[in-house]
Protein backbone atom coordinates (compact mmCIF):
# COMPACT_ATOMS: atom_id res chain seq x y z
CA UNK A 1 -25.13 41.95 -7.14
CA UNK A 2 -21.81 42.99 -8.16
CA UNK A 3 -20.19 41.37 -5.21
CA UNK A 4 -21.69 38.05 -6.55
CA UNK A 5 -20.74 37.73 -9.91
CA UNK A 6 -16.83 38.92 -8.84
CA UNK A 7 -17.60 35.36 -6.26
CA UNK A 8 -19.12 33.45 -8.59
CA UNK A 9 -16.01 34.25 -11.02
CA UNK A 10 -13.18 33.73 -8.59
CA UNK A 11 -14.68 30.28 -7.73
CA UNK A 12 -15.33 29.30 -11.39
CA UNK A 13 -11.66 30.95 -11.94
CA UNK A 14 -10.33 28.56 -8.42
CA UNK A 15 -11.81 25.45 -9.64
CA UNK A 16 -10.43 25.97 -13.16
CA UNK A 17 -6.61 25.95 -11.52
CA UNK A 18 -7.51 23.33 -9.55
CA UNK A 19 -8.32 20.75 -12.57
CA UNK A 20 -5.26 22.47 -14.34
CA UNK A 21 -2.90 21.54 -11.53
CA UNK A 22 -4.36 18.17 -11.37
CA UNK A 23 -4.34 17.26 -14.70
CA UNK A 24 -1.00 18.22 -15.08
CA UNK A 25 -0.08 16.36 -11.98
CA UNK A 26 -1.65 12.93 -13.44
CA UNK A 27 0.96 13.19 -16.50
CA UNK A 28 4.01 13.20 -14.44
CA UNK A 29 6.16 10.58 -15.00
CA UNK A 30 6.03 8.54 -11.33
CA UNK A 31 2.19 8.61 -11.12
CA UNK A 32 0.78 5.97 -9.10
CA UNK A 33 4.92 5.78 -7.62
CA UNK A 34 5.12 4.51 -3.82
CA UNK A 35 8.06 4.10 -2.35
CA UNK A 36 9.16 3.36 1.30
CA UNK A 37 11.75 1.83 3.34
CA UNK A 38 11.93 0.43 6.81
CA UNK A 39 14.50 -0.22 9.07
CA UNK A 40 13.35 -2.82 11.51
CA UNK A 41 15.86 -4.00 14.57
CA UNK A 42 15.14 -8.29 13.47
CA UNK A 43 15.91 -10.93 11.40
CA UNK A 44 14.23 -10.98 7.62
CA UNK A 45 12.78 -14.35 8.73
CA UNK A 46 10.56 -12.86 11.23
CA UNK A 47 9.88 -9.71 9.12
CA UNK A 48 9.20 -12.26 6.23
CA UNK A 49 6.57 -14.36 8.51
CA UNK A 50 4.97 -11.17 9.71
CA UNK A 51 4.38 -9.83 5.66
CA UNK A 52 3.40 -13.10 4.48
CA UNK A 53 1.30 -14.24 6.81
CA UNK A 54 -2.71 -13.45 6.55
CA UNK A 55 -3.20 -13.53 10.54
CA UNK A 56 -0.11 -11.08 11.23
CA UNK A 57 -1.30 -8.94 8.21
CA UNK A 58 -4.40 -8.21 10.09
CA UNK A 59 -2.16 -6.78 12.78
CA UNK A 60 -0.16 -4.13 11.18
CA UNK A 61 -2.37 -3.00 8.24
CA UNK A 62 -4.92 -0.07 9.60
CA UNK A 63 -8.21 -0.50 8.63
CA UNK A 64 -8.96 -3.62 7.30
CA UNK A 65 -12.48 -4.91 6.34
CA UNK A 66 -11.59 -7.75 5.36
CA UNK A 67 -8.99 -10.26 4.08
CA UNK A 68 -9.35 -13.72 2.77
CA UNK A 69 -8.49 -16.40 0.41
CA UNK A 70 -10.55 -16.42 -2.71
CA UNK A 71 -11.06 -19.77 -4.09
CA UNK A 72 -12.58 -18.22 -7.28
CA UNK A 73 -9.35 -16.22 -8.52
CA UNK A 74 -6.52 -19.07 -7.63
CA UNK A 75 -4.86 -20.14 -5.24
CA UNK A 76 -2.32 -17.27 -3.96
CA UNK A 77 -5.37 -15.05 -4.65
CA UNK A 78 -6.83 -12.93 -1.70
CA UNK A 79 -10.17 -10.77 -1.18
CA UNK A 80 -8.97 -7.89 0.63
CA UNK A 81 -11.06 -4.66 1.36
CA UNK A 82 -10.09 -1.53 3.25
CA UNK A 83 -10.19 1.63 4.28
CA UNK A 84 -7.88 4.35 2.82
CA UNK A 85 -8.39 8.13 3.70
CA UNK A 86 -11.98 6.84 5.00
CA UNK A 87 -13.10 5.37 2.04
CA UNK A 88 -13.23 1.89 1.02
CA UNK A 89 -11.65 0.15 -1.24
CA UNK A 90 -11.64 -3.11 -2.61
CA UNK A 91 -9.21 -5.31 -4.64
CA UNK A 92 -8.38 -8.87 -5.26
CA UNK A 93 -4.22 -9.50 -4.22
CA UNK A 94 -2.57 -12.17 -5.96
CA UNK A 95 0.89 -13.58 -4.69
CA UNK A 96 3.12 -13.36 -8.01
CA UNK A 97 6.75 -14.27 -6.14
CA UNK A 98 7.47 -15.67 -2.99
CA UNK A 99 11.02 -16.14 -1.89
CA UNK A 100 11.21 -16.52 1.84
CA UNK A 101 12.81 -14.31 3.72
CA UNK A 102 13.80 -12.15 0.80
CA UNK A 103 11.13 -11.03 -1.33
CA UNK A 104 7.02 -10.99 -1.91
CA UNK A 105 6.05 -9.51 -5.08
CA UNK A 106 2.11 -8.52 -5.38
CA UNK A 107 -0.21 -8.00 -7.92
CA UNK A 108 -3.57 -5.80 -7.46
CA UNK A 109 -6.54 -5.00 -9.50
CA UNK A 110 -9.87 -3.59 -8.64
CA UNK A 111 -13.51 -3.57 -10.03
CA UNK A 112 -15.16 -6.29 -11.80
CA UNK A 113 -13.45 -5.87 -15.20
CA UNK A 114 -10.05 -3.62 -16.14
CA UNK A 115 -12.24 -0.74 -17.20
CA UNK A 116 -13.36 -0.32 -13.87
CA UNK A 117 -10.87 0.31 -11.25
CA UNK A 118 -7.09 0.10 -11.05
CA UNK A 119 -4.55 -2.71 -11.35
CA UNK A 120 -0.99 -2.57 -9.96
CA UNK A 121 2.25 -4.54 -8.51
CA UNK A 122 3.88 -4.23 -5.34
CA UNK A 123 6.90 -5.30 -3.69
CA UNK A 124 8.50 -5.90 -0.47
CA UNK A 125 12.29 -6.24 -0.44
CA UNK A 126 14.08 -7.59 2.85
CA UNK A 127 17.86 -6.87 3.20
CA UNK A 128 19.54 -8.46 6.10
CA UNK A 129 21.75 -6.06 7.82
CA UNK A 130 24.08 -7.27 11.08
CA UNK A 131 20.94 -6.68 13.90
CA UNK A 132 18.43 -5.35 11.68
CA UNK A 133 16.02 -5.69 8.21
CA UNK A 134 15.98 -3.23 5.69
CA UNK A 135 12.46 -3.45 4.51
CA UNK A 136 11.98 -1.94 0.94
CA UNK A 137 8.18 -1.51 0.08
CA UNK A 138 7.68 -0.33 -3.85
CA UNK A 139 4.55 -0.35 -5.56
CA UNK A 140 2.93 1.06 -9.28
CA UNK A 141 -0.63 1.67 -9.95
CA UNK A 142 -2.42 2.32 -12.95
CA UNK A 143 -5.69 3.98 -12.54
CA UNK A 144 -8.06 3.36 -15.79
CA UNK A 145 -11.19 5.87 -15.29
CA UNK A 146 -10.56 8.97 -16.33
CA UNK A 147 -11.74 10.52 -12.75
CA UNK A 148 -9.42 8.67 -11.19
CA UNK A 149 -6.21 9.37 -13.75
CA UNK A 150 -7.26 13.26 -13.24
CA UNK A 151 -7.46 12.72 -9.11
CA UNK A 152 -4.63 10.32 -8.54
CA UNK A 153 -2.55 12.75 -7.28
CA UNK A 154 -4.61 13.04 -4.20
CA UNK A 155 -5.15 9.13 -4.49
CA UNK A 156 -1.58 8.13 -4.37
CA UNK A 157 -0.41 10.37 -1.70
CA UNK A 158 -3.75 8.99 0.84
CA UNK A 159 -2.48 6.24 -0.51
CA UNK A 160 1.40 7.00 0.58
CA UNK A 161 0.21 8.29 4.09
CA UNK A 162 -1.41 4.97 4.60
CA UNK A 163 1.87 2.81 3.93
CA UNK A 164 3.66 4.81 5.56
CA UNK A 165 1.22 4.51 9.03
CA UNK A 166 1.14 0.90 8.32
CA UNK A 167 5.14 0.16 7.82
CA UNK A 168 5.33 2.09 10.54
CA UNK A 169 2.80 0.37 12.64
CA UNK A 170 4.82 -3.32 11.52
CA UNK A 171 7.96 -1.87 12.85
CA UNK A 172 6.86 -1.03 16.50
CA UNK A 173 5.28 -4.52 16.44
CA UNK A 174 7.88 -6.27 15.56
CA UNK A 175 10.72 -4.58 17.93
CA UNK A 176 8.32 -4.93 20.78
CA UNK A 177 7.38 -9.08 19.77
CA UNK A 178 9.07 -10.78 22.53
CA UNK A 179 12.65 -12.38 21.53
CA UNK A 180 12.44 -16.08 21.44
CA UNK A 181 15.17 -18.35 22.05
CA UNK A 182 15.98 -19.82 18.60
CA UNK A 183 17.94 -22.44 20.04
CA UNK A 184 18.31 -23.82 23.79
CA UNK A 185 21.45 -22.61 26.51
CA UNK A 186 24.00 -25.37 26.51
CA UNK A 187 24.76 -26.54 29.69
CA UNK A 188 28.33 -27.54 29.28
């Protein structure tokens, strides 16, 4: 009997420090941070068209349910539902900036009203080195229940892992997209 009140203590005790270390976790001051950065060996134009572009998106993103336009939140406004450390999730993604070959610039939300889910921006910077892109992914969530504020720790780092995959995923695509001639041989 002893033995299980000492258990039942140590796992009231563990689950205690758990919540602590969470909690204390969600009040740092780069929750909901992501930050990555890509080198890929082509030009920002083809890196651009393969960010931009619904049908490539498909490609290098892991786990997508689904992706589409939706007519009902605008017109740069997408449906887009996938799966992040085996869980879905599901979020309307609205084009905020588009300069070719340079920068997209995302906005995200979740749920069907701000008290539900999370909202967010992300970013993808393209830097054109000599024979390469530096691709510079940032995003910032805000998570608005409070079981999600207390667990996104865990949420932003599945989260990270993900991105990461997928960046990664892009860049072995696009080295390994066969090199079209931009412009013809002259024959002189």
């Amino acid at each position: 009997m002893r033995f299980l009140i000492w258990l039942s203590r140590g796992i009231v005790a563990l689950a205690l420090v758990i919540i602590v270390v969470l909690w204390f976790a969600a009040r740092r001051g780069d929750r909901g941070l992501i930050e990555e950065e890509i080198a890929i060996a082509r030009p920002t134009s083809v890196v651009f068209r393969w960010i931009s572009s619904e049908q490539h998106a498909r490609r290098w993103i892991s786990d997508v349910i689904e992706l589409r336009k939706s007519d009902s939140d605008g017109p740069a406004a997408y449906s887009f539902v996938q799966l992040v450390n085996g869980h879905r999730v599901e979020m309307t993604v609205r084009i905020a900036r588009e300069i070719p070959n340079q920068e997209l610039d995302l906005l995200t939300s979740s749920g069907a009203s701000v008290s539900e889910g999370f909202s967010g921006d992300a970013s993808f910077r393209l830097i054109a080195g000599d024979d390469y892109t530096r691709l510079v992914f940032h995003s910032q969530t805000q998570f608005v229940r409070f079981r999600d504020r207390i667990l996104e720790p865990v949420l932003t780092i599945a989260m990270q892992r993900k991105i990461h995959d997928d960046l990664a995923r892009l860049k072995i695509l696009l080295e390994a997209e066969t090199v079209k001639s931009e412009s013809p041989h002259d024959s002189h």
